[in-house]
C-alpha atoms as a PDB file:
ATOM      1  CA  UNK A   1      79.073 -82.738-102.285  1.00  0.00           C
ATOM      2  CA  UNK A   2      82.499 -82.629-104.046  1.00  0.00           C
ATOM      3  CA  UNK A   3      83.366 -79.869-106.729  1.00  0.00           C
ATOM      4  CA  UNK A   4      85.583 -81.521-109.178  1.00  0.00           C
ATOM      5  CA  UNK A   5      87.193 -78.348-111.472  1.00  0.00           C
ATOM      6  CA  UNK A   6      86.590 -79.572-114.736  1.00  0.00           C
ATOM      7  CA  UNK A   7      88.199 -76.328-117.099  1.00  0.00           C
ATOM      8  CA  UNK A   8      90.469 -74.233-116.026  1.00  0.00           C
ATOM      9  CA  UNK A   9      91.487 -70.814-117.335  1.00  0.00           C
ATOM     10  CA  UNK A  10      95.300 -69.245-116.418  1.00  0.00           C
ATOM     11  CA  UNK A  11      95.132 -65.875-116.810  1.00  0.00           C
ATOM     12  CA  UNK A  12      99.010 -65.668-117.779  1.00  0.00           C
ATOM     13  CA  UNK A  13     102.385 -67.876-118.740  1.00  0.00           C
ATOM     14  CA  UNK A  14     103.694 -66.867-115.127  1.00  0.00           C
ATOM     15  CA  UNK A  15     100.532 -68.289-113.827  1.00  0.00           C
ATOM     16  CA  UNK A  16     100.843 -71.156-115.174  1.00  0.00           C
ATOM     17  CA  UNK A  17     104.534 -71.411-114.495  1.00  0.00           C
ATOM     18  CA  UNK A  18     103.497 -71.807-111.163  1.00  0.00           C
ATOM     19  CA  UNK A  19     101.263 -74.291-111.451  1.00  0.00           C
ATOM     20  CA  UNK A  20     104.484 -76.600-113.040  1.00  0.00           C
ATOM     21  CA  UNK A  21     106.529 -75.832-110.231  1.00  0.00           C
ATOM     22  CA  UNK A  22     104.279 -76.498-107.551  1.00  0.00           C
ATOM     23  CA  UNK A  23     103.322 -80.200-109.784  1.00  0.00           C
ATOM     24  CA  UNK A  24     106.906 -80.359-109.962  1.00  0.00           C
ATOM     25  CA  UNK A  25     107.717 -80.088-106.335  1.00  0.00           C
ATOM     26  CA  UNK A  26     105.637 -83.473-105.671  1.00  0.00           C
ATOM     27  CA  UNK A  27     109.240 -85.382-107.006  1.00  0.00           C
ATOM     28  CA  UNK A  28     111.159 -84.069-103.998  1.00  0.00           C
ATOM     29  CA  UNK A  29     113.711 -81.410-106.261  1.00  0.00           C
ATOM     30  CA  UNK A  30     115.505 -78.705-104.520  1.00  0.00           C
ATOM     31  CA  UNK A  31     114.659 -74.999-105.828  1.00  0.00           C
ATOM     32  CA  UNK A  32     117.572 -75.099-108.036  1.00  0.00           C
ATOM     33  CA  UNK A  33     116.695 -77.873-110.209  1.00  0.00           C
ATOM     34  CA  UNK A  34     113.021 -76.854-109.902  1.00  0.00           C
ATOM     35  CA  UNK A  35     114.036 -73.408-112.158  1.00  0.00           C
ATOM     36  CA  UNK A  36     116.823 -75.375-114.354  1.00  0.00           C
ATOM     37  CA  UNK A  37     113.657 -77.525-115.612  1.00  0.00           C
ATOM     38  CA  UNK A  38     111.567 -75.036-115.481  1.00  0.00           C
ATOM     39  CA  UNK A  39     113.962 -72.731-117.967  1.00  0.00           C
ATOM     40  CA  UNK A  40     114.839 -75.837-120.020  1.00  0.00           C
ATOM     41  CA  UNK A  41     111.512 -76.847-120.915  1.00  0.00           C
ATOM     42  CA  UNK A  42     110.116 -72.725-121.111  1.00  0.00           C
ATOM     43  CA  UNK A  43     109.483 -73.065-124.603  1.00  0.00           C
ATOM     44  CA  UNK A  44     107.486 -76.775-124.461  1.00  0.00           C
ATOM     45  CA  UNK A  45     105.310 -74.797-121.217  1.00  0.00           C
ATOM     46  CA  UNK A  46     104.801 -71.941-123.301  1.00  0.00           C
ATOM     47  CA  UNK A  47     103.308 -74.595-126.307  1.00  0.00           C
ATOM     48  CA  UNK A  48     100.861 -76.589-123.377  1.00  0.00           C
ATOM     49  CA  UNK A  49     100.289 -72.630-122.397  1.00  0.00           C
ATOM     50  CA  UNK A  50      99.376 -71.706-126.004  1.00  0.00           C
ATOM     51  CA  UNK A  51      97.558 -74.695-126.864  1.00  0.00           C
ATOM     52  CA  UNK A  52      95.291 -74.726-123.659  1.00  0.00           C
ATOM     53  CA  UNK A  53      97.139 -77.647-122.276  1.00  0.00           C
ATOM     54  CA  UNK A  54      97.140 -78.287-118.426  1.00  0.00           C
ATOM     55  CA  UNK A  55     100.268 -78.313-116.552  1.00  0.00           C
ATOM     56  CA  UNK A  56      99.812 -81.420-115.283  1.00  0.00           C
ATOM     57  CA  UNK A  57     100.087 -82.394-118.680  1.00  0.00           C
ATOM     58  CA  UNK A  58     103.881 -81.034-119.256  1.00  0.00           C
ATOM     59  CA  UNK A  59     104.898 -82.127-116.001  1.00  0.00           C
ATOM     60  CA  UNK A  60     104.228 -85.896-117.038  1.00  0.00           C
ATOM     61  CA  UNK A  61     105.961 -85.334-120.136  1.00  0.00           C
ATOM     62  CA  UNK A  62     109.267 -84.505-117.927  1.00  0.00           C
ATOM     63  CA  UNK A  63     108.719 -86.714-115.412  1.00  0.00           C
ATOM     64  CA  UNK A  64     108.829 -89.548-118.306  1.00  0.00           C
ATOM     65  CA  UNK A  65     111.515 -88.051-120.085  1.00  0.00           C
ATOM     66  CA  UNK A  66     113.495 -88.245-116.789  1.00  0.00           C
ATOM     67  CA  UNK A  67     112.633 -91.006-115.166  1.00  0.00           C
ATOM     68  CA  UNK A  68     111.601 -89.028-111.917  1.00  0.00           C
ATOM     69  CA  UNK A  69     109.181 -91.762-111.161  1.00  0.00           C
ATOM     70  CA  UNK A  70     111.829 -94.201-109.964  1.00  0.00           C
ATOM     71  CA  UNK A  71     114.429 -91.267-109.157  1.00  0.00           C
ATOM     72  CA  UNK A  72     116.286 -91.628-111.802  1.00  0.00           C
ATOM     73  CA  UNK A  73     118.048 -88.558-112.507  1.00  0.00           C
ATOM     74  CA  UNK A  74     120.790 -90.211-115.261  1.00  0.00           C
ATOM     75  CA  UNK A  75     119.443 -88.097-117.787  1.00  0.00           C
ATOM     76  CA  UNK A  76     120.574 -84.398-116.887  1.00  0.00           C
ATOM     77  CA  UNK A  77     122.957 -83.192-114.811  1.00  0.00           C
ATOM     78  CA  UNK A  78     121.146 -80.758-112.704  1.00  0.00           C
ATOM     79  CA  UNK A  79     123.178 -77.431-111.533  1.00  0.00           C
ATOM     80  CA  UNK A  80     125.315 -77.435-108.102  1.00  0.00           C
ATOM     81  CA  UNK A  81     123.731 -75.725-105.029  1.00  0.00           C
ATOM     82  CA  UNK A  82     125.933 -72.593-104.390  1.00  0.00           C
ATOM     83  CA  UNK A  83     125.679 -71.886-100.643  1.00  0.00           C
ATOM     84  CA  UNK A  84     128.232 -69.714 -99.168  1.00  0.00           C
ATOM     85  CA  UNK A  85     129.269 -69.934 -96.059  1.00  0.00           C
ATOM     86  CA  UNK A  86     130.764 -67.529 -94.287  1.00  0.00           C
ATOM     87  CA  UNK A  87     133.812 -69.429 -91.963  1.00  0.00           C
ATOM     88  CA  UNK A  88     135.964 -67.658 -89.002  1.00  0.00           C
ATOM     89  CA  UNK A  89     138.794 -69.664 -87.642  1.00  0.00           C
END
């Protein structure tokens, strides 16, 4: 038999912050433009949060906003990966 979660309850807004990110890591981002979404849409997570929305719920909302469906990714300019490396000649 298959249990199918039908209501879920997040405990906190972390919690569910979670939840986004790890929906959000189905579109193949890298961990910086994983927490520049994640801080740009904080306050629209915290309304789903507040409202008893489910994050799949917000995460559709980007991905349509976005266009991460066909990798599109005209709409925002996502932050530069700062790796430093460390060269000796």
């Amino acid at each position: 038999m298959k249990w199918i979660k039908t209501f879920e309850n997040y405990n906190s807004l972390e919690e569910f912050n979670s939840y986004v990110m790890s929906y959000l890591k189905n579109y193949n981002l890298t961990s910086n433009q994983l927490n520049f979404l994640v801080k740009k849409y904080s306050l629209d997570i915290e309304k789903f949060y507040n409202n008893g929305g489910h994050p799949f719920q917000i995460v559709d909302k980007i991905s349509k906003e976005l266009n991460l469906d066909s990798d599109g990714y005209s709409n925002i300019i996502f932050p530069k990966s700062t790796n430093k490396l460390i060269k000796y000649l």
